[in-house]
N, C-alpha and C. Protein backbone atom coordinates (compact mmCIF):
# COMPACT_ATOMS: atom_id res chain seq x y z
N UNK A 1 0.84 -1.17 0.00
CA UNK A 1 0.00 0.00 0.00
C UNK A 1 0.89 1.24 0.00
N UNK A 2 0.73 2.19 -1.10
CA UNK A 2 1.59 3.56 -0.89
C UNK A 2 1.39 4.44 0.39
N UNK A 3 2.31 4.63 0.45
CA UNK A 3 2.12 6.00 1.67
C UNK A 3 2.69 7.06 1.31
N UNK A 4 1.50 8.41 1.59
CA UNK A 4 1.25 9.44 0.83
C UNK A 4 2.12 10.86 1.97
N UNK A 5 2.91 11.69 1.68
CA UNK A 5 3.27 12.48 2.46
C UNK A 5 3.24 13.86 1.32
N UNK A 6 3.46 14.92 1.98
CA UNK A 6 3.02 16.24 1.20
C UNK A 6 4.17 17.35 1.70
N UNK A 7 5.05 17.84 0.29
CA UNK A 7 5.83 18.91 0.89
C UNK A 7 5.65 20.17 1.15
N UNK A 8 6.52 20.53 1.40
CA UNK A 8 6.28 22.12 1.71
C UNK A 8 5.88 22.95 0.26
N UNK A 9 6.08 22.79 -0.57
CA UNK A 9 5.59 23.22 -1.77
C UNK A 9 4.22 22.57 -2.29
N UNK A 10 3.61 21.85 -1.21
CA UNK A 10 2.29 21.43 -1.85
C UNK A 10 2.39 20.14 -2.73
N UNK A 11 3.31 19.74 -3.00
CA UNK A 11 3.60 18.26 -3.72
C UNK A 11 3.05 17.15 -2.98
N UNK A 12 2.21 16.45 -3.24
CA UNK A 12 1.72 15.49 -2.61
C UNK A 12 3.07 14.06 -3.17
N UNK A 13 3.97 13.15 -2.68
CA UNK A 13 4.37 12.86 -3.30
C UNK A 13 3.84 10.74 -2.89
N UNK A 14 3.74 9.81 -2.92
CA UNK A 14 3.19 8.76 -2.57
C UNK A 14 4.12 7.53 -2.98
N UNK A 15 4.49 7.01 -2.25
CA UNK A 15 5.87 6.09 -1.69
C UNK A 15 5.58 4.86 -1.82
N UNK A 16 6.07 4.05 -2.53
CA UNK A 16 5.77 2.48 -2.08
C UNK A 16 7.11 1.51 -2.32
N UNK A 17 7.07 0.63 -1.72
CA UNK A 17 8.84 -0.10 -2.43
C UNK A 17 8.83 -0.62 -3.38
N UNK A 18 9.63 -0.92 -4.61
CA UNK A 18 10.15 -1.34 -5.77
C UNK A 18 9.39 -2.52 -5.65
N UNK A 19 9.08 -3.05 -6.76
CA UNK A 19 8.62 -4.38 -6.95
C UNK A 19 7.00 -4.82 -6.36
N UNK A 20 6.72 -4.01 -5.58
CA UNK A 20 5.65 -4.44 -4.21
C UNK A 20 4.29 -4.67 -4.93
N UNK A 21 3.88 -4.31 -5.95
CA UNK A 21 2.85 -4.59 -6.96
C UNK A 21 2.57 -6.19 -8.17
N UNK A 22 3.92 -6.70 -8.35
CA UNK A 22 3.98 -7.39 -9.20
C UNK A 22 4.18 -9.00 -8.45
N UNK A 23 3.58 -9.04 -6.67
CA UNK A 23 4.10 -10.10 -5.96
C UNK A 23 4.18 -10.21 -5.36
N UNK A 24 3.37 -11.00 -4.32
CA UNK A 24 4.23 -10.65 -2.49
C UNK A 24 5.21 -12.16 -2.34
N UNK A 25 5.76 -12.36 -3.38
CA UNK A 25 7.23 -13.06 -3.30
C UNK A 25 8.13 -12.81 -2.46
N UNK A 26 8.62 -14.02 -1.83
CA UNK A 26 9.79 -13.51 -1.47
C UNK A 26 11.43 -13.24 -2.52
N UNK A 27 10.71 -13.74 -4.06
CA UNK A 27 11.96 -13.12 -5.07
C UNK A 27 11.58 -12.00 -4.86
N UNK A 28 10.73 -11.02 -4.75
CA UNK A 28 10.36 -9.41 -5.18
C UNK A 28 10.54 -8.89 -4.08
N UNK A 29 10.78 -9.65 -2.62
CA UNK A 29 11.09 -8.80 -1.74
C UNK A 29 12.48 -8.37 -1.87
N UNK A 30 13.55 -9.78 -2.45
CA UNK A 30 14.95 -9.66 -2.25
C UNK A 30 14.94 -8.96 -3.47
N UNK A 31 14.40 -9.07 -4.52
CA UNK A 31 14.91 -7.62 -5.60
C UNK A 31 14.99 -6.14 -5.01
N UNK A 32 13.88 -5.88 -3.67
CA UNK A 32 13.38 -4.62 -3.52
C UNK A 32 14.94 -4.58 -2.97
N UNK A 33 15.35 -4.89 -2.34
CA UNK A 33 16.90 -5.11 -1.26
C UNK A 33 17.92 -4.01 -1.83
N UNK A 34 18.27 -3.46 -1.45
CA UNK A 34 19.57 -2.75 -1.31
C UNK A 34 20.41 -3.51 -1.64
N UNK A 35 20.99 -4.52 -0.96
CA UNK A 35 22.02 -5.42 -0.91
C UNK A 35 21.20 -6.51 -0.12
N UNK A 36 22.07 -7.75 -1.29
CA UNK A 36 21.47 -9.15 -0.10
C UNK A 36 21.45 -9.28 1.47
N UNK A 37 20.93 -9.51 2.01
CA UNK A 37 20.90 -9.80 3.53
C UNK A 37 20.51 -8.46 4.29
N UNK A 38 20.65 -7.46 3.99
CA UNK A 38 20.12 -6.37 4.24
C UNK A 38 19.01 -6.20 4.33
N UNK A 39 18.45 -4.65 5.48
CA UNK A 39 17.08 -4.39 6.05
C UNK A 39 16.90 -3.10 5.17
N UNK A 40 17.90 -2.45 4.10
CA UNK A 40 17.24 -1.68 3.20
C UNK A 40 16.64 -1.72 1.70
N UNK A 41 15.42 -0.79 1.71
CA UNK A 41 14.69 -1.12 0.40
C UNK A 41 14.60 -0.18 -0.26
N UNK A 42 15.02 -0.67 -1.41
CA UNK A 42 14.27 1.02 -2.70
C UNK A 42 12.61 0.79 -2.85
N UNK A 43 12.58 2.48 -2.77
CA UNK A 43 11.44 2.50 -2.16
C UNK A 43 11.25 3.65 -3.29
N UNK A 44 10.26 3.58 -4.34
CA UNK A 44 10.05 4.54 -5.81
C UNK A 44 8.65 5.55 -4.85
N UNK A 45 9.00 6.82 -4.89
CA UNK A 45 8.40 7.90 -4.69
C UNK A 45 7.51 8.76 -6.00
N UNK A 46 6.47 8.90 -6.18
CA UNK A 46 5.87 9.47 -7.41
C UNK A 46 5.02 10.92 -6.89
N UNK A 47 5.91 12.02 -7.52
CA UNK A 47 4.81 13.25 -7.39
C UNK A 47 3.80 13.55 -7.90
N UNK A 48 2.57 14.17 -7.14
CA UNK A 48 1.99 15.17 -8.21
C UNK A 48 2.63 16.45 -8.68
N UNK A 49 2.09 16.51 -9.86
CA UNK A 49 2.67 17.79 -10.71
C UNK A 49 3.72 17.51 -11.76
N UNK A 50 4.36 18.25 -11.63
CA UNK A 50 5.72 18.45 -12.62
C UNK A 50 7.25 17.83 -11.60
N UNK A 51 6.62 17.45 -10.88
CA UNK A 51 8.12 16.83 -10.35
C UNK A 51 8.73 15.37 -10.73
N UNK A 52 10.06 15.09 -10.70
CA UNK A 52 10.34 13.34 -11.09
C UNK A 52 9.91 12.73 -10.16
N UNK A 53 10.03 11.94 -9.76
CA UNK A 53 9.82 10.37 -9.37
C UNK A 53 11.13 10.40 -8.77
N UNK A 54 11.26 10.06 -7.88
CA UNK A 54 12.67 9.67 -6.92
C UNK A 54 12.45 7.85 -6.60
N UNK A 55 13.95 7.61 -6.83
CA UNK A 55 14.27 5.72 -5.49
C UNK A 55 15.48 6.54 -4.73
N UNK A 56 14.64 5.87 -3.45
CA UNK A 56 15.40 6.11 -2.23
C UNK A 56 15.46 4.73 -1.63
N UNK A 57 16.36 4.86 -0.80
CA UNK A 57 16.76 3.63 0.08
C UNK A 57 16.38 3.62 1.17
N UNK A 58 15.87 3.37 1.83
CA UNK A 58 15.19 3.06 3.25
C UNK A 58 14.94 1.92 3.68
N UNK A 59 14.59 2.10 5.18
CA UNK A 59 14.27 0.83 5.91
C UNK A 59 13.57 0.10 6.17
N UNK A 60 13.71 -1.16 6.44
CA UNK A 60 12.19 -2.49 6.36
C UNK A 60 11.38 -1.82 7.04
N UNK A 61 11.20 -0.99 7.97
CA UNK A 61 10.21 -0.37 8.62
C UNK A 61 9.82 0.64 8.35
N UNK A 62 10.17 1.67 7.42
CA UNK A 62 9.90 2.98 6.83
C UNK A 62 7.82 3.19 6.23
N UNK A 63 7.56 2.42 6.34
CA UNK A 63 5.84 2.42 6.33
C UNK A 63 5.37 3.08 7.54
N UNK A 64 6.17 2.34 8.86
CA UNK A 64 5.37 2.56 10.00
C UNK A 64 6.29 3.34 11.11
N UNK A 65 7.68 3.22 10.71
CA UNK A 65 8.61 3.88 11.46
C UNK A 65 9.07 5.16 10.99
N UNK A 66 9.34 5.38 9.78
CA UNK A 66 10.24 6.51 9.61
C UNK A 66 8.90 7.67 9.53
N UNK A 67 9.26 8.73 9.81
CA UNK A 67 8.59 9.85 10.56
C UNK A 67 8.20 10.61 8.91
N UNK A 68 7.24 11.62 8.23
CA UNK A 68 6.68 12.30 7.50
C UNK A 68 8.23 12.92 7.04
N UNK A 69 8.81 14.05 8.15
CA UNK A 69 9.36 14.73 7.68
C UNK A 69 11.18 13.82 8.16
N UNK A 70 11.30 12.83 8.01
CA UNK A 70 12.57 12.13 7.62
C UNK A 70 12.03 11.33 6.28
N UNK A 71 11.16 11.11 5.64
CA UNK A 71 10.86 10.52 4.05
C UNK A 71 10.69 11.55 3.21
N UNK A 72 10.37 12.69 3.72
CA UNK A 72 10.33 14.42 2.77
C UNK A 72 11.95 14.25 2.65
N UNK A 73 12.51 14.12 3.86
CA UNK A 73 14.39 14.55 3.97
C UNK A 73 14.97 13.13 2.83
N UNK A 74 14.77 12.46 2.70
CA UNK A 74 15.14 11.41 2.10
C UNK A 74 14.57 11.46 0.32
N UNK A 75 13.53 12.04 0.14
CA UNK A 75 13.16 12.65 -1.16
C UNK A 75 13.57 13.67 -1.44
N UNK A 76 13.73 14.90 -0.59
CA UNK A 76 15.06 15.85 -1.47
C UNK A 76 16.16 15.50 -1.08
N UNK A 77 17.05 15.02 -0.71
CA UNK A 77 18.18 14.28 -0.90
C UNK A 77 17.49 13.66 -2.42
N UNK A 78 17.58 12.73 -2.72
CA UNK A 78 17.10 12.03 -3.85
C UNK A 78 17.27 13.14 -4.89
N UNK A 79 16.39 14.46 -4.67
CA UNK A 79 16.04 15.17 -6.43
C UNK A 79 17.43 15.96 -6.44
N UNK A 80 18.46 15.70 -5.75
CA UNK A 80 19.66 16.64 -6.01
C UNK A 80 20.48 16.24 -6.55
């Protein structure tokens, strides 16, 4: 399920991890992976408007753990 956060410029932008649509595999989990054995995931960000699309790397818990404004900080990092 995406999770939806909104920047300071009004960008609604909506987050989900790589692969997470095509499977609840465990091949599509280890594709989402950073690196094998690892707890990080690319995680594809999609704006509204005129902005790109960011992958960021984050953590197996970033749905329910990482905070609004540390996934805003992790998407501009990304558009730079």
């Amino acid at each position: 399920m995406p999770r939806e956060v909104r920047d300071a410029d009004g960008t609604a932008w909506s987050c989900v991890q790589a692969y997470a649509g095509l499977s609840s595999s465990p091949e599509k989990e280890d594709a989402a992976r950073v690196d094998p054995g690892s707890d990080r995931f690319h995680v594809v960000c999609t704006p509204t408007g005129g902005a790109q699309s960011v992958r960021v790397e984050l953590p197996g818990d970033w749905e329910d753990a990482l905070s609004d404004e540390a996934l805003l900080k992790e998407i501009e990092q990304a558009r730079k």
